[in-house]
Protein backbone atom coordinates (compact mmCIF):
# COMPACT_ATOMS: atom_id res chain seq x y z
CA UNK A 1 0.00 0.00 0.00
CA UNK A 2 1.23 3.32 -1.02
CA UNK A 3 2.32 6.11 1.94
CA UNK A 4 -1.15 7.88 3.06
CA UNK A 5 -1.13 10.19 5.76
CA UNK A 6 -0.46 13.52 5.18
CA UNK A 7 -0.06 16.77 7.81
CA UNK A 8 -2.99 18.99 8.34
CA UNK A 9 -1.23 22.16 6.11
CA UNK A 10 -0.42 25.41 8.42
CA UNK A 11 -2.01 27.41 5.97
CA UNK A 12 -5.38 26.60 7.01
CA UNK A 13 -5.08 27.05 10.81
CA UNK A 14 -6.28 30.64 11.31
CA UNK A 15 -6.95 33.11 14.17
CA UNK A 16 -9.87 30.77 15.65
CA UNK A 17 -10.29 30.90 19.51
CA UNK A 18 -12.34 28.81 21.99
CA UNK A 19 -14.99 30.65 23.84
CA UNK A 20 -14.92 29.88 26.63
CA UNK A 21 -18.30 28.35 28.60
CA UNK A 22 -20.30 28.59 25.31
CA UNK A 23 -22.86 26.36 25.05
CA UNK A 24 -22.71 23.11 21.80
CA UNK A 25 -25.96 22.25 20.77
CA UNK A 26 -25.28 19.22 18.50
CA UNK A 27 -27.52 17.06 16.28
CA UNK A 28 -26.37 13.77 15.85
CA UNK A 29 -28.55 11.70 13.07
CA UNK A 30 -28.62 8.20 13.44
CA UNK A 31 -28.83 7.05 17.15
CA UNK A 32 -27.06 3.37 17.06
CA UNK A 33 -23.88 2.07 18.27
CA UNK A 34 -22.16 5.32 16.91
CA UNK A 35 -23.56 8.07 17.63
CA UNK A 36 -25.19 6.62 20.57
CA UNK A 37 -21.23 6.41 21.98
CA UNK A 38 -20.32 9.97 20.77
CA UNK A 39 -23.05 11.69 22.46
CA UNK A 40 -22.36 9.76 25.63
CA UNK A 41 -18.20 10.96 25.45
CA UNK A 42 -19.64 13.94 24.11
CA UNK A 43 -21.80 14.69 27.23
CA UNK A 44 -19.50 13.28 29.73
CA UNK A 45 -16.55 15.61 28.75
CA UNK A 46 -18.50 18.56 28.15
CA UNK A 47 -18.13 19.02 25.02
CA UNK A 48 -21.87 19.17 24.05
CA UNK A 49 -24.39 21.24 25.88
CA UNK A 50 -27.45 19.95 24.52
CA UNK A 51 -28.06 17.08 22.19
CA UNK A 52 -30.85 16.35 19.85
CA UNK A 53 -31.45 13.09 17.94
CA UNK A 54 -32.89 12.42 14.89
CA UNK A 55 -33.81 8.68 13.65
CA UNK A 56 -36.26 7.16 11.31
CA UNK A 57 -36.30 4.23 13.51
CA UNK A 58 -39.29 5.19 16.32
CA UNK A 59 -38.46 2.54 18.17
CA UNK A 60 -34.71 3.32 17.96
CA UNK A 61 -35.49 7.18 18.77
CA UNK A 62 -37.15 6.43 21.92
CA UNK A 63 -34.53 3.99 23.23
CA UNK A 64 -31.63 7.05 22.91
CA UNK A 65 -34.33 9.33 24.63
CA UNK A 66 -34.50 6.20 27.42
CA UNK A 67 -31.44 6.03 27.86
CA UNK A 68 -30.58 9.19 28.14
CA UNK A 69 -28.01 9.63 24.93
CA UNK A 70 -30.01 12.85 23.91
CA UNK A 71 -32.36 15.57 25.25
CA UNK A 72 -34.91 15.60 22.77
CA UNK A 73 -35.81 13.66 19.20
CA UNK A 74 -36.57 15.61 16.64
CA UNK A 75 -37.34 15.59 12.30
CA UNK A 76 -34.30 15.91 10.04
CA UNK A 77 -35.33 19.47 9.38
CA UNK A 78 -35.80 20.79 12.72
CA UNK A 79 -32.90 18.98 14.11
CA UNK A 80 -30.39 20.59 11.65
CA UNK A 81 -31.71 24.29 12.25
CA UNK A 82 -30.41 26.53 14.67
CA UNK A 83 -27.66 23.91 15.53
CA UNK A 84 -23.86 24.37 15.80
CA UNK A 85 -22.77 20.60 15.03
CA UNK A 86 -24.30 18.08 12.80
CA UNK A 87 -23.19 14.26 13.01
CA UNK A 88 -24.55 11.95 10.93
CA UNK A 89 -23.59 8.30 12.10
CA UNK A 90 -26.18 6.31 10.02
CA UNK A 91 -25.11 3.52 6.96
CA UNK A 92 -23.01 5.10 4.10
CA UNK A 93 -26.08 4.88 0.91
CA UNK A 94 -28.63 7.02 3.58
CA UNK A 95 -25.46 9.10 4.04
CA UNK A 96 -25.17 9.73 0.89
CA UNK A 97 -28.91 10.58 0.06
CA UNK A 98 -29.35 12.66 3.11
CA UNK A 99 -26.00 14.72 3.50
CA UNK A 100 -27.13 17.12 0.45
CA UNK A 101 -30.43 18.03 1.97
CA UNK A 102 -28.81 18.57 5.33
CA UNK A 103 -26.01 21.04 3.54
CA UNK A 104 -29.32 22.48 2.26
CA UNK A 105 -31.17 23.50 5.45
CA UNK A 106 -28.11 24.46 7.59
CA UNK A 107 -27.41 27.96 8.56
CA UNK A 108 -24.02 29.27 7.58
CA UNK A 109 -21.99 28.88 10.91
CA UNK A 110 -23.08 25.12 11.61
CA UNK A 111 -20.61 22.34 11.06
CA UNK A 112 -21.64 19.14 9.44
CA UNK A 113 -19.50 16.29 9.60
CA UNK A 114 -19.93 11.99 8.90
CA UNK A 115 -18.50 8.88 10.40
CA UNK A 116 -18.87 6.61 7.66
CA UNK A 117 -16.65 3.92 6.86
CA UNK A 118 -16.32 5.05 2.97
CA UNK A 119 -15.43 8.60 1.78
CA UNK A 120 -14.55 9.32 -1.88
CA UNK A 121 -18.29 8.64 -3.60
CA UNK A 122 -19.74 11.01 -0.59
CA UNK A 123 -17.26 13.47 -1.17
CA UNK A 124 -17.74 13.93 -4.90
CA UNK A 125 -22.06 13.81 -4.31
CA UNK A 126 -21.29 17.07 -2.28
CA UNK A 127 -18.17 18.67 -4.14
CA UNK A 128 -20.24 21.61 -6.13
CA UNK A 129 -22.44 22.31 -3.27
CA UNK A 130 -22.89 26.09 -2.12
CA UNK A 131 -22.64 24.55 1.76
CA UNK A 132 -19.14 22.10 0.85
CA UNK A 133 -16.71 23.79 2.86
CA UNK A 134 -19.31 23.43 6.32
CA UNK A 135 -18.47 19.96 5.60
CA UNK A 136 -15.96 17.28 7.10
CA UNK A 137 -15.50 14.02 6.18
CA UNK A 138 -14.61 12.02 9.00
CA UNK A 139 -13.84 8.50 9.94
CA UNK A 140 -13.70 7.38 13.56
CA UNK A 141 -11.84 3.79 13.46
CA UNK A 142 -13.84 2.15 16.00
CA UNK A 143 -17.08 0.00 16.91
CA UNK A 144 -18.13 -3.11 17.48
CA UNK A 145 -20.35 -5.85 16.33
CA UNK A 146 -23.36 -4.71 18.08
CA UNK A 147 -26.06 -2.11 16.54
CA UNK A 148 -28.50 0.14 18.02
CA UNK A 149 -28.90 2.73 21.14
CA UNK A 150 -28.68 -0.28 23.24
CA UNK A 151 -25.00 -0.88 22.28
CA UNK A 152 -23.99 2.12 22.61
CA UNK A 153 -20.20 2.63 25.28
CA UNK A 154 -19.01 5.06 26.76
CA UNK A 155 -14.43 5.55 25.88
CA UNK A 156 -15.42 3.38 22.80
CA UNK A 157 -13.10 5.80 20.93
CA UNK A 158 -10.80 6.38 23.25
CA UNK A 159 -6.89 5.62 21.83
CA UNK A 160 -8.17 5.05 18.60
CA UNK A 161 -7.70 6.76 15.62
CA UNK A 162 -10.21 8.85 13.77
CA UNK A 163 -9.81 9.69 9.94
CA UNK A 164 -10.17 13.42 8.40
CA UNK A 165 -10.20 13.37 4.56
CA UNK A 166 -9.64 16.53 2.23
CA UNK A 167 -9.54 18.93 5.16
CA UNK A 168 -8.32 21.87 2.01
CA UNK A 169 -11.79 21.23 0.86
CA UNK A 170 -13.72 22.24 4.22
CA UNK A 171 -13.33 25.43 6.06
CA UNK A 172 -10.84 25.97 9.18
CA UNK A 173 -13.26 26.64 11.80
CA UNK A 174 -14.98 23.63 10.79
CA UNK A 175 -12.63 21.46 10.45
CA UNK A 176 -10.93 23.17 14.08
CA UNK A 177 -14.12 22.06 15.46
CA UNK A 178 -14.10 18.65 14.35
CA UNK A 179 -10.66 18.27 15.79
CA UNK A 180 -11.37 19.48 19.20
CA UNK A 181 -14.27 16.92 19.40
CA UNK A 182 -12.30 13.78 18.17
CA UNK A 183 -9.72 15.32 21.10
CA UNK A 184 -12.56 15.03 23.61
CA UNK A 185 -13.06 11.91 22.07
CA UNK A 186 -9.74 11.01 23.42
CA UNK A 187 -8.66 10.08 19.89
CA UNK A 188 -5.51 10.66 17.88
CA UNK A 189 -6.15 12.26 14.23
CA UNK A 190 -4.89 11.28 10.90
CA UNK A 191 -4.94 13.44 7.72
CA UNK A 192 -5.24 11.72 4.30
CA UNK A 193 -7.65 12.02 1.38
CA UNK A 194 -10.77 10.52 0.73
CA UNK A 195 -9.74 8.02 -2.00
CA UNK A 196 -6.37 7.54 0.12
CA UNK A 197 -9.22 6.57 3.43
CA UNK A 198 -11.14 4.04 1.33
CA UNK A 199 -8.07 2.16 0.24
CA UNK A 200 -6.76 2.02 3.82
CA UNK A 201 -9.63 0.84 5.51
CA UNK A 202 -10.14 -1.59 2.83
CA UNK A 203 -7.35 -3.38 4.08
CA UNK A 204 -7.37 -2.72 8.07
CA UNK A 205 -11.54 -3.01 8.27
CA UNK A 206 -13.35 -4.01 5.39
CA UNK A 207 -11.06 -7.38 4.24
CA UNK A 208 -11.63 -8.20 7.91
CA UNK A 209 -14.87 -8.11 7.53
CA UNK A 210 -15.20 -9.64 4.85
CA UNK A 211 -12.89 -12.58 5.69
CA UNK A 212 -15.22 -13.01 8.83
CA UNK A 213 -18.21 -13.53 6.62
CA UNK A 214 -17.26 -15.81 4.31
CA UNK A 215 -15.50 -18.01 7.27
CA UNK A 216 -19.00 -18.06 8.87
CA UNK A 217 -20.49 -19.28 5.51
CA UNK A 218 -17.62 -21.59 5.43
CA UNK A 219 -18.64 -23.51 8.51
CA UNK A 220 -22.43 -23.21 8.41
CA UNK A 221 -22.15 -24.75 4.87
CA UNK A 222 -20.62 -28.17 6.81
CA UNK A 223 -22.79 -30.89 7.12
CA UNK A 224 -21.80 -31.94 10.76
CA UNK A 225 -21.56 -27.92 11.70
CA UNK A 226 -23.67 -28.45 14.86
CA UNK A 227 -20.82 -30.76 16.18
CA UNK A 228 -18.62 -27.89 14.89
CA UNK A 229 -20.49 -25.26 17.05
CA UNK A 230 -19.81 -27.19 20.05
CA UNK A 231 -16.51 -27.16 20.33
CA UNK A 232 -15.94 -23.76 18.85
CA UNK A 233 -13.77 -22.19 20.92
CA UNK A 234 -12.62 -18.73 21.87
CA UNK A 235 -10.24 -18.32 18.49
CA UNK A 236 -13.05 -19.37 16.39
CA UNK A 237 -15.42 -16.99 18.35
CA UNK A 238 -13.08 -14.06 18.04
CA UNK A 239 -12.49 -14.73 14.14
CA UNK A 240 -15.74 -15.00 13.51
CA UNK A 241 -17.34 -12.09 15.77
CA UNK A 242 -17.56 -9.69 13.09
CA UNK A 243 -19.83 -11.98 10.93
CA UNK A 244 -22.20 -10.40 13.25
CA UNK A 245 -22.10 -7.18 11.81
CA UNK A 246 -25.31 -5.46 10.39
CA UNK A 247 -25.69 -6.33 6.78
CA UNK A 248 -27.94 -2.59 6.70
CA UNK A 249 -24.51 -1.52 7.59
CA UNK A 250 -21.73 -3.72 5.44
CA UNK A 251 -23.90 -4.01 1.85
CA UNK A 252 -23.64 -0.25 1.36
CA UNK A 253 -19.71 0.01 2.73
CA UNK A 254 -18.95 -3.25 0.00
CA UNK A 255 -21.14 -1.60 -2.73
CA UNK A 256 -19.56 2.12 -2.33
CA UNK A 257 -15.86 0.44 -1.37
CA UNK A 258 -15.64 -2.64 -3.98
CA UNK A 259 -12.62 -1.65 -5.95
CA UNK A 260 -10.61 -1.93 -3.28
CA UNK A 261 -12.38 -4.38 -1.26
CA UNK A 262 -12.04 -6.46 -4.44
CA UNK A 263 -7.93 -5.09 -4.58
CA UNK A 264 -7.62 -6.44 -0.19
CA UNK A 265 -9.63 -9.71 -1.17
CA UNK A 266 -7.28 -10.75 -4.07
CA UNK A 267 -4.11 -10.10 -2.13
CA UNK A 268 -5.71 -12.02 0.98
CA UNK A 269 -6.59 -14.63 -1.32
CA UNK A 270 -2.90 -14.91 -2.67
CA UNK A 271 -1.38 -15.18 0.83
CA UNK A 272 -4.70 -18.11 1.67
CA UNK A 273 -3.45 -20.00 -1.75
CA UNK A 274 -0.03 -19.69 -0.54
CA UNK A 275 -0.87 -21.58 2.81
CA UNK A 276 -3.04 -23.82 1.39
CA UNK A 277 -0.37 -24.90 -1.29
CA UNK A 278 2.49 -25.42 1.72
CA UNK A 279 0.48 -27.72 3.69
CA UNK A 280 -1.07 -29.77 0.35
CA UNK A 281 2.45 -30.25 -1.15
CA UNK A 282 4.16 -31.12 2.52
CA UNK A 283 6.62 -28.16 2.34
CA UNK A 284 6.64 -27.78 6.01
CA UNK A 285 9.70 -25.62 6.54
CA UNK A 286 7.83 -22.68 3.42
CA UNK A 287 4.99 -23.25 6.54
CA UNK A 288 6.80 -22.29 9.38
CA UNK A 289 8.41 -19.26 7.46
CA UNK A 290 5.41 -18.04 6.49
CA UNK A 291 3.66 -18.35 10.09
CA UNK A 292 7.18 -16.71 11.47
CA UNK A 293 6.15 -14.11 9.12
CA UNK A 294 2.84 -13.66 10.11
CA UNK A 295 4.24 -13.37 13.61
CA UNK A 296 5.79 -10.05 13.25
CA UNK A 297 2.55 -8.65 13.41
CA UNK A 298 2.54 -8.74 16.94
CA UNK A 299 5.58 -6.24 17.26
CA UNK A 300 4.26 -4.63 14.55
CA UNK A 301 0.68 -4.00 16.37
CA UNK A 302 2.30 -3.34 19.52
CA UNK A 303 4.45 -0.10 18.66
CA UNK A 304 3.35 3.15 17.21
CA UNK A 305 2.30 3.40 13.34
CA UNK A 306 4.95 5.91 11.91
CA UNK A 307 2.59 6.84 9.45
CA UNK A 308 0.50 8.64 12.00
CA UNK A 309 0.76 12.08 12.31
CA UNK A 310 -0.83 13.54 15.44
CA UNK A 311 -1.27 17.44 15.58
CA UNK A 312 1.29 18.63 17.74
CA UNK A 313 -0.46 22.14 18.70
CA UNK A 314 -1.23 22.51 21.84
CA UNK A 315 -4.03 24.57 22.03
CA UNK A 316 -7.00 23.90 19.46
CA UNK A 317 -8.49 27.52 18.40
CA UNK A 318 -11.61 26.99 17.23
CA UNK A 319 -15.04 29.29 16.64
CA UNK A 320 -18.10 28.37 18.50
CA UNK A 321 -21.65 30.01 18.07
C-alpha cells in the first residue's frame, strides 16, 4: 500500500479561539452504536451542551431518549436548524442521500461532519455544493459488532484513531471544530484524502470483515456444523465475531468500497493460496516461514504506526456560536 497520511497544512489554521463556557448544541442523526457512543463521550466531557437526535427508527429514537443519549428527538429538518454541530452516524447509501439536503437546510456557521466507513463517492455527491466547505468528512476507526442505542459505550473511541479526509476542501473553523471533538473523544487524528481513506480501511476493516463472513459461511455450509459449534472455541469466536455485523450496515460500505475491497480480497486470497499450497504439497519448513512471518505482526501491532501524524499544537483555536 502506497504512503497515506499527510499533515494537516499550516495554511489553514487561522486566528480561531475557543470561547470559553459557550454552550454546543449538536444534532447527531442516526442514534445506534455510533452516535449513541459519541453523544455519551460527548456529554460526559462537556463538550456538548445539549443534544438532539434524529432517527427514522421510532423505536430506535425512543430507546436514545431512554437512555438518556439525547435531550430531545426531533425531524431531520428541525434537528439541523439553529444547531452548531451536525453528526450523521447512520449507513453510508442514507449518508449519501441525506448529507445534500442537510447542507441544504443548515445555517451558515453550523458544522456538518460523517462517520462513515467510505469517503470518496460522498465526497464527490457534495463537491459543487454552495454549503461544501461546512463539511468534514470524517472517519472514527472504531465500533463493534453490536447495533442500536442499546449498544452504545461510553471511551469506545478512546486511543483510537479517527480519519479526516480533504480537510483543504472544508473550512478551518470547521474542520478546528471537528478536531477538538475527536480530542474530547480522546482520539488521535490522521490526515489523508478521501480516496487515500477508502483504500486504507479496505485493508485494516473491510477485508476483515469480509474474511469473517465468508469463514462463517464456510462452517455453516458443513454438514456436521452443529458438532462444529460445540466445540468452537474462543479463536473461532473471536475470528468470527464480526460476521455479526449489520448487513444494513456492510452491503452499502462493499457496494460504495468494492474496488478496493475487491484489490484487499485478491491479495488475501494470494497469501490463503499460498498456505493452502504449503500444507497440500508437505513443504513444512515454506509453513513455518510463512507463520514466522505472520508473527511479526505482533511487534508490529504493539508499537506506534509511523505513518500517523498527530497534531502537535497545543491549544485547538476553534469558533463556537
Amino acid at each position: 500500500m502506497k504512503g497515506y497520511v499527510t499533515k494537516r497544512s499550516r495554511r489553514n489554521s487561522g486566528p480561531f479561539f475557543i470561547k470559553k463556557n459557550s454552550k454546543m448544541r449538536i444534532t447527531i442523526v442516526g442514534l445506534g452504536l455510533i452516535g449513541g457512543s459519541m453523544a455519551k463521550d460527548l456529554r460526559k466531557s462537556g463538550f456538548a451542551t445539549e443534544l438532539i437526535g434524529v432517527d427514522t427508527n421510532e423505536a430506535h429514537a425512543a430507546k436514545a431518549l431512554e437512555l438518556g443519549l439525547v435531550d430531545r428527538i426531533s425531524s431531520l429538518e428541525e434537528g439541523v436548524s439553529q444547531t452548531d454541530l451536525v453528526l450523521i452516524a447512520i449507513p453510508v447509501d442514507k449518508t449519501l442521500a441525506v448529507l445534500p439536503e442537510i447542507l441544504d437546510r443548515i445555517e451558515s456557521g453550523t458544522t456538518v461532519a460523517d462517520m462513515g466507513s467510505t469517503k470518496k463517492a460522498l465526497v464527490d455527491s457534495v463537491a459543487s455544493h454552495k454549503r461544501r466547505k461546512n463539511y468534514v468528512a470524517a472517519h472514527p476507526m472504531s465500533g463493534t459488532e453490536n447495533s442500536g442505542p442499546a449498544a452504545a459505550l461510553e471511551d469506545l473511541f478512546r486511543g483510537k484513531i479517527a480519519i479526516v479526509c480533504d480537510q483543504e476542501n472544508s473550512g478551518p473553523q470547521h474542520i478546528a471544530l471537528i478536531e477538538k471533538m475527536f480530542q474530547n473523544l480522546g482520539m488521535d487524528i490522521a490526515y489523508m484524502t478521501s480516496d487515500e481513506q477508502d483504500h486504507s480501511t479496505a485493508f485494516v476493516s473491510h477485508l476483515p470483515h469480509a474474511a469473517a463472513f465468508a469463514l462463517a459461511n464456510a462452517v455453516q455450509a458443513k454438514e456436521d456444523r452443529s458438532i462444529i459449534f460445540d466445540l468452537a472455541s474462543g479463536g473461532f469466536r473471536s475470528t468470527v465475531r464480526l460476521a455479526k455485523s449489520a448487513g444494513s450496515m456492510w452491503h452499502p460500505i462493499f457496494q460504495q468500497n468494492r474496488r478496493y475491497v475487491v484489490e484487499a480480497l485478491n491479495v488475501y486470497i494470494k497469501h490463503l493460496k499460498e498456505f493452502r499450497d504449503c500444507m497440500k504439497e508437505e513443504d513444512d519448513e515454506r509453513m513455518w516461514e510463512l507463520i514466522e512471518n505472520a508473527n511479526r505482526i505482533r511487534n508490529i501491532l504493539a508499537g506506534e504506526t509511523p505513518h500517523l501524524v498527530k497534531n502537535e499544537e497545543t491549544i485547538t483555536k476553534l469558533y463556537t456560536r
